[in-house]
C-alpha atoms as a PDB file:
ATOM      1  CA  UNK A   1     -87.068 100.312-149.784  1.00  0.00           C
ATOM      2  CA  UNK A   2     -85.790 102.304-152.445  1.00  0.00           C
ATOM      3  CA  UNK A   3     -84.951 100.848-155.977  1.00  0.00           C
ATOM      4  CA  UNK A   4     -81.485 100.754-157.486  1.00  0.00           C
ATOM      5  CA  UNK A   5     -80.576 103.779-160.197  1.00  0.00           C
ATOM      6  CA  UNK A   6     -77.320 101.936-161.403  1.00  0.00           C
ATOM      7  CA  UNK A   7     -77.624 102.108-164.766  1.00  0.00           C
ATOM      8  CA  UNK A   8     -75.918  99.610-166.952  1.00  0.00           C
ATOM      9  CA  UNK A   9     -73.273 101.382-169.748  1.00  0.00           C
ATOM     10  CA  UNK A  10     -73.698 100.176-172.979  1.00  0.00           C
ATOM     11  CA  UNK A  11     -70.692  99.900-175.467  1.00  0.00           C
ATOM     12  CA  UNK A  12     -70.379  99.580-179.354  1.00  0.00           C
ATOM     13  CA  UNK A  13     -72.692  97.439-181.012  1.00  0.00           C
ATOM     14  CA  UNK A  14     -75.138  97.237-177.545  1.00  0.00           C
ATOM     15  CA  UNK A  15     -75.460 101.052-178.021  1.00  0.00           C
ATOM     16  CA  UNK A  16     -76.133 101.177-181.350  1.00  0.00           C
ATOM     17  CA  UNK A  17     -78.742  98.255-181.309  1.00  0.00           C
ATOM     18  CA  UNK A  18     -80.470  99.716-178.665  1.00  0.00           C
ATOM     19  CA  UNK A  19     -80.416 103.327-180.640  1.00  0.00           C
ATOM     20  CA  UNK A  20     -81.692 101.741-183.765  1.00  0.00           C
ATOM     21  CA  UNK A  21     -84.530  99.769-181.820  1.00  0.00           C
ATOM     22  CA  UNK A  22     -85.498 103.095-180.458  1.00  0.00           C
ATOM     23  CA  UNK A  23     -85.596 105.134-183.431  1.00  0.00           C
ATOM     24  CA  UNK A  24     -86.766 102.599-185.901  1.00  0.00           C
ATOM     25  CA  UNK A  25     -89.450 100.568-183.689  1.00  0.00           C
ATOM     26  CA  UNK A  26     -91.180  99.199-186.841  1.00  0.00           C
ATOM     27  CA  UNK A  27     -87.557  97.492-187.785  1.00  0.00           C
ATOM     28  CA  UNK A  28     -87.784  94.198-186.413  1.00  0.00           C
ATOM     29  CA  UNK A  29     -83.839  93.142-185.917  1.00  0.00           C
ATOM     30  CA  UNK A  30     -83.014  89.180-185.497  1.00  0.00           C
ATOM     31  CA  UNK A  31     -79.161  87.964-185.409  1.00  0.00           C
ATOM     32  CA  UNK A  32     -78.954  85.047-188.427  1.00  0.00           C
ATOM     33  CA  UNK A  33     -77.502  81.543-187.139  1.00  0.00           C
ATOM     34  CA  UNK A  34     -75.676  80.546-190.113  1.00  0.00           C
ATOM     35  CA  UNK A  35     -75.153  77.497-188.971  1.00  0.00           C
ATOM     36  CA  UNK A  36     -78.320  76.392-188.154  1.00  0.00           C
ATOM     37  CA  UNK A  37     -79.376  76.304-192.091  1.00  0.00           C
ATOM     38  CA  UNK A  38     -76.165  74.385-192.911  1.00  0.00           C
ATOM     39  CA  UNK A  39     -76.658  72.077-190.201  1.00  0.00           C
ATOM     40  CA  UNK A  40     -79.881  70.987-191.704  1.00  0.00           C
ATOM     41  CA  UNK A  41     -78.289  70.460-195.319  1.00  0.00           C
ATOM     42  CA  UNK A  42     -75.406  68.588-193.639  1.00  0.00           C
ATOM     43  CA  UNK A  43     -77.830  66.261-191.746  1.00  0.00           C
ATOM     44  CA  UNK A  44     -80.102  66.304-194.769  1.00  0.00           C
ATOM     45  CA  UNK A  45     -78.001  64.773-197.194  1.00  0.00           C
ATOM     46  CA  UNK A  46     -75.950  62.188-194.660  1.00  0.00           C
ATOM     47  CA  UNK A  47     -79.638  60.724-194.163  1.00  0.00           C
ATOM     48  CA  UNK A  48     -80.025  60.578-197.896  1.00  0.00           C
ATOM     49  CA  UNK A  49     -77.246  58.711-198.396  1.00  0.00           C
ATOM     50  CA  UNK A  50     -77.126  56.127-195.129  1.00  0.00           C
ATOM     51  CA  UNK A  51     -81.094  55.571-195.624  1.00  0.00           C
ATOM     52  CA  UNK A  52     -80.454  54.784-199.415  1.00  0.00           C
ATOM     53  CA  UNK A  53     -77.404  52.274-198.456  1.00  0.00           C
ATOM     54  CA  UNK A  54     -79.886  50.730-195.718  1.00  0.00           C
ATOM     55  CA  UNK A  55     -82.022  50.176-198.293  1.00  0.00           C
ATOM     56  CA  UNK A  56     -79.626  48.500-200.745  1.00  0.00           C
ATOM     57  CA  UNK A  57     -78.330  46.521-197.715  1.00  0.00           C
ATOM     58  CA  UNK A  58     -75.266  48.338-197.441  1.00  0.00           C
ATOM     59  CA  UNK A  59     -72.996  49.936-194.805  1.00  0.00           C
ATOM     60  CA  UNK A  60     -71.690  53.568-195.436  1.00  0.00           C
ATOM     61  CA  UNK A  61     -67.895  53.528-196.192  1.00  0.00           C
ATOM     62  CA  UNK A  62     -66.411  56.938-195.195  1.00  0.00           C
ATOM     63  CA  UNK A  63     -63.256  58.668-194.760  1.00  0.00           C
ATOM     64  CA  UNK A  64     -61.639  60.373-191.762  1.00  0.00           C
ATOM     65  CA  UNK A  65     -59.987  63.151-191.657  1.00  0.00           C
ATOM     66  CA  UNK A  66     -57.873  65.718-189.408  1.00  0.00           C
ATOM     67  CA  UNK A  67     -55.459  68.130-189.395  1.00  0.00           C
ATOM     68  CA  UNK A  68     -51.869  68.024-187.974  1.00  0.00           C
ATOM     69  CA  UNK A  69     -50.517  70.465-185.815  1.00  0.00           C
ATOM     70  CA  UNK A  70     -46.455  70.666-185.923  1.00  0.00           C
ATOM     71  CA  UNK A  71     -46.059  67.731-188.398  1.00  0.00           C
ATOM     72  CA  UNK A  72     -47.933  65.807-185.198  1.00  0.00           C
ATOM     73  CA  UNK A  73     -50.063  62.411-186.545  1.00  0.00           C
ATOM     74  CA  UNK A  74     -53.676  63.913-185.036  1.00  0.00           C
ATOM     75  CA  UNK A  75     -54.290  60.734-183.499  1.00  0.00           C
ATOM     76  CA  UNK A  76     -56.865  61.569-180.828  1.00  0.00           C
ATOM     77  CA  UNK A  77     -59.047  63.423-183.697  1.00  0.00           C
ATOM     78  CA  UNK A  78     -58.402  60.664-186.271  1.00  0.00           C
ATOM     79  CA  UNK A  79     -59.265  58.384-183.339  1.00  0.00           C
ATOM     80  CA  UNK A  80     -62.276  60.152-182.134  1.00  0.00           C
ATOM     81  CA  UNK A  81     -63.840  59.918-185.682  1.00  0.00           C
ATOM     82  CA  UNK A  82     -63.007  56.511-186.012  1.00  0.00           C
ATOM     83  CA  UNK A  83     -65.328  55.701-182.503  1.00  0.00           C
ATOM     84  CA  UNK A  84     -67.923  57.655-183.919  1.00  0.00           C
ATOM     85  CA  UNK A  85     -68.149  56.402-187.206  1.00  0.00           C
ATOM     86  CA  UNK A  86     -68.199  52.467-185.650  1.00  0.00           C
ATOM     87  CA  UNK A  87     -71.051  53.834-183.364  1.00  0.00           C
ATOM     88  CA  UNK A  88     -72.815  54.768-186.345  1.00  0.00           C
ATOM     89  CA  UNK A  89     -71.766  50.595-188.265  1.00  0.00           C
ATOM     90  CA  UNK A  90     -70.143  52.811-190.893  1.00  0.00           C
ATOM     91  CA  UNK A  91     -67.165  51.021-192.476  1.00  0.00           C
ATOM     92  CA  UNK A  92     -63.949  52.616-192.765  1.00  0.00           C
ATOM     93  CA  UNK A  93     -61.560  51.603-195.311  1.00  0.00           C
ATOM     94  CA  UNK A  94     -58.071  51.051-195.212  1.00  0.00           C
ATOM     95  CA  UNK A  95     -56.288  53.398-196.816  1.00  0.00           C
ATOM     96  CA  UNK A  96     -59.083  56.067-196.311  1.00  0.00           C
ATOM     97  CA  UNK A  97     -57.681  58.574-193.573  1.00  0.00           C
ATOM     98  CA  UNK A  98     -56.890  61.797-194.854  1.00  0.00           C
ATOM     99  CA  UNK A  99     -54.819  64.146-192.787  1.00  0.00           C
ATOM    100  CA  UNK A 100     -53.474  67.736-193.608  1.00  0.00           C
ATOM    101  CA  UNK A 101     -51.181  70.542-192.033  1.00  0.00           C
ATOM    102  CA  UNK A 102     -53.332  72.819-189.961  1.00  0.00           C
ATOM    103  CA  UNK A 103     -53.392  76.423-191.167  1.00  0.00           C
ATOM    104  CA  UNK A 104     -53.421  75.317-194.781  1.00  0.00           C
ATOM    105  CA  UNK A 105     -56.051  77.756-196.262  1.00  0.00           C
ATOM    106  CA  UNK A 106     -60.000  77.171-197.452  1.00  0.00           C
ATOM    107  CA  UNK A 107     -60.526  73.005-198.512  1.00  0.00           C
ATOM    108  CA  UNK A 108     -60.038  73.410-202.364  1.00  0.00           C
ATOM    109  CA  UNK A 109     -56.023  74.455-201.416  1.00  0.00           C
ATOM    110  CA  UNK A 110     -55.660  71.296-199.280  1.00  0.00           C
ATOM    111  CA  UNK A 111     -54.270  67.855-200.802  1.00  0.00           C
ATOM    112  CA  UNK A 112     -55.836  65.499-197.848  1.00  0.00           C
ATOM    113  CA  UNK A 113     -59.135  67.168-198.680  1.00  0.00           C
ATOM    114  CA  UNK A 114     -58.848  67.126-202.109  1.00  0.00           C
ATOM    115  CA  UNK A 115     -57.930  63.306-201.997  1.00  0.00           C
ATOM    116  CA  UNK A 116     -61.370  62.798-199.732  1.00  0.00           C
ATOM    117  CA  UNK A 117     -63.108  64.433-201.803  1.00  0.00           C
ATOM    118  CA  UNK A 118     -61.901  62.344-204.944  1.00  0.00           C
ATOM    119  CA  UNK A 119     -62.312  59.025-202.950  1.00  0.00           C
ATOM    120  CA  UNK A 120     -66.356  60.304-202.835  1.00  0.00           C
ATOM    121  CA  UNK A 121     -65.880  61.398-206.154  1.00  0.00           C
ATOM    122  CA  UNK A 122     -64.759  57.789-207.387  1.00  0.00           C
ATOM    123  CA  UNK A 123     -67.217  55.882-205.287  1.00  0.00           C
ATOM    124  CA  UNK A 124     -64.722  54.112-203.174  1.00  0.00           C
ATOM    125  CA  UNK A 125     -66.162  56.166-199.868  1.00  0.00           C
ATOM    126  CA  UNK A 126     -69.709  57.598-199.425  1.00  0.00           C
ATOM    127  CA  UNK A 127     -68.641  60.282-196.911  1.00  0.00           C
ATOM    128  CA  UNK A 128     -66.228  61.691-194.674  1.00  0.00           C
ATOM    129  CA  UNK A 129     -66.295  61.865-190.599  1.00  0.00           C
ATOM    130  CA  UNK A 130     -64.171  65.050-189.413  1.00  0.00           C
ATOM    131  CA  UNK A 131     -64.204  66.007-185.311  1.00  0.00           C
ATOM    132  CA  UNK A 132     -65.749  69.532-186.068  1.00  0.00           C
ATOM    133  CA  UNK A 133     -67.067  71.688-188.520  1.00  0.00           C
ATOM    134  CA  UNK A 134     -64.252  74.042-188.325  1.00  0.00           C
ATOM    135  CA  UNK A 135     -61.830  71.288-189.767  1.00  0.00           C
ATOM    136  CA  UNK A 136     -63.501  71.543-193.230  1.00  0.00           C
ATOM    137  CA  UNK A 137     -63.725  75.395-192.605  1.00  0.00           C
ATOM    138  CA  UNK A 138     -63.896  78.161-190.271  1.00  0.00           C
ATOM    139  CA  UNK A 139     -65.587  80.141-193.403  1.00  0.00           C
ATOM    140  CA  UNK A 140     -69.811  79.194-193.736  1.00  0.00           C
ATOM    141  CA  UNK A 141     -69.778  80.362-197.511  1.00  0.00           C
ATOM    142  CA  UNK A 142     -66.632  77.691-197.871  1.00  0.00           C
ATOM    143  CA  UNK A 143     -68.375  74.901-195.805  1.00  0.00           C
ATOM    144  CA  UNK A 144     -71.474  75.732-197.453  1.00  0.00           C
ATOM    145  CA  UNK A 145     -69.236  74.926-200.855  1.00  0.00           C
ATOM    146  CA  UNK A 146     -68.329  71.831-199.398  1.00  0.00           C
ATOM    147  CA  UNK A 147     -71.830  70.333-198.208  1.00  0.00           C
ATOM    148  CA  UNK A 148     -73.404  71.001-201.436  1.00  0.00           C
ATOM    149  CA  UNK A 149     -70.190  69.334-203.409  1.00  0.00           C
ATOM    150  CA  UNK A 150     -70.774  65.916-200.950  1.00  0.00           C
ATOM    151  CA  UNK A 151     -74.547  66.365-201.519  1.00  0.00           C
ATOM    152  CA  UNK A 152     -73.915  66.516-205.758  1.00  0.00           C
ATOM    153  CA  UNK A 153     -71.672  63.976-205.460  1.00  0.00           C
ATOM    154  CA  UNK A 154     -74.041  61.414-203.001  1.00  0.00           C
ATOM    155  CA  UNK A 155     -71.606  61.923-200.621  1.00  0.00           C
ATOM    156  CA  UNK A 156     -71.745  63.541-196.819  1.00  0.00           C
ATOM    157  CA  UNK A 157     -69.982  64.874-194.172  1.00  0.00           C
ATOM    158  CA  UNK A 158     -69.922  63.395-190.379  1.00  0.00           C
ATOM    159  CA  UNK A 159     -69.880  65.450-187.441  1.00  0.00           C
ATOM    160  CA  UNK A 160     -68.214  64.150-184.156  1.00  0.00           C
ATOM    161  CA  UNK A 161     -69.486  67.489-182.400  1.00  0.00           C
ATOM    162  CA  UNK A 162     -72.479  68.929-184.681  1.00  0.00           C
ATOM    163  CA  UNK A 163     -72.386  72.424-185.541  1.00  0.00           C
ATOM    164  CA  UNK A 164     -72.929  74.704-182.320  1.00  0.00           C
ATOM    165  CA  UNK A 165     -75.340  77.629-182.508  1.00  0.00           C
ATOM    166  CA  UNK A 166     -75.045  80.755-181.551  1.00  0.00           C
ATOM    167  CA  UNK A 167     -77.772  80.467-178.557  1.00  0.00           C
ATOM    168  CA  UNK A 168     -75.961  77.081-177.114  1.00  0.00           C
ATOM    169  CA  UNK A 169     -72.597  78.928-176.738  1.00  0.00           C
END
């Protein structure tokens, strides 16, 4: 039986990987998960915070958060962070859910954000619970920002959905 001599065509960055990898063996050439970093700060500081509450005999108060789509009340996201932050016997406040128009640019342009953050800020929340990580941005070097301001401040983020990594997709 005779082997196959399809060849598989290779197109833009394929090619040129391949090319480099050929001509520049010594090169080793890994693709960076930057989420997979920021993941571990995120997690990093919400344990700081709930084990430190534990300790103090305290429940976490947090904040939800969501965006609107067409002036639309983002009920099932509000809702969703709401289940997960009971699951978790974190307490949220009345007067703590935080919603802004979707499309609105980076975090530090956004008023419900901004009034989140100032609730962590004041000590009158100790986090916020948003569905995804694109909600506090789609940009890592922004949600980077925004970790490391909730981790200076004693404050953290909750995930619904945790960051997704490039090899899980």
């Amino acid at each position: 039986m005779r082997q196959s001599t399809t060849r598989r065509i290779q197109f833009g960055a394929d090619t040129e990987h391949s090319v480099d990898v050929r001509l520049r063996p010594a090169r080793v050439c890994f693709a960076t998960d930057t989420h997979g970093p920021l993941a571990a700060t995120r997690r990093g500081y919400l344990e700081q915070v709930v084990d430190q509450l534990k300790v103090n005999g305290r429940a976490p108060r947090v904040c939800l958060y969501a965006h609107s789509v067409r002036g639309q009340r983002p009920n099932a996201s509000l809702e969703a962070a709401a289940t997960f932050a009971g699951h978790q016997n974190w307490q949220v406040g009345s007067g703590l859910i935080f919603t802004d128009h979707h499309g609105l640019e980076g975090p530090s342009s956004r008023p419900g954000w901004l009034a989140v953050r100032e609730q962590v800020r004041a000590g009158y929340a100790d986090g916020v619970v948003v569905v995804t990580a694109t909600v506090v941005s789609t940009h890592a070097e922004e949600y980077q920002r925004e970790i490391n301001w909730f981790g200076h401040h004693w404050g953290f983020i909750g995930l619904v959905i945790p960051e997704i990594r490039k090899d899980q997709r």
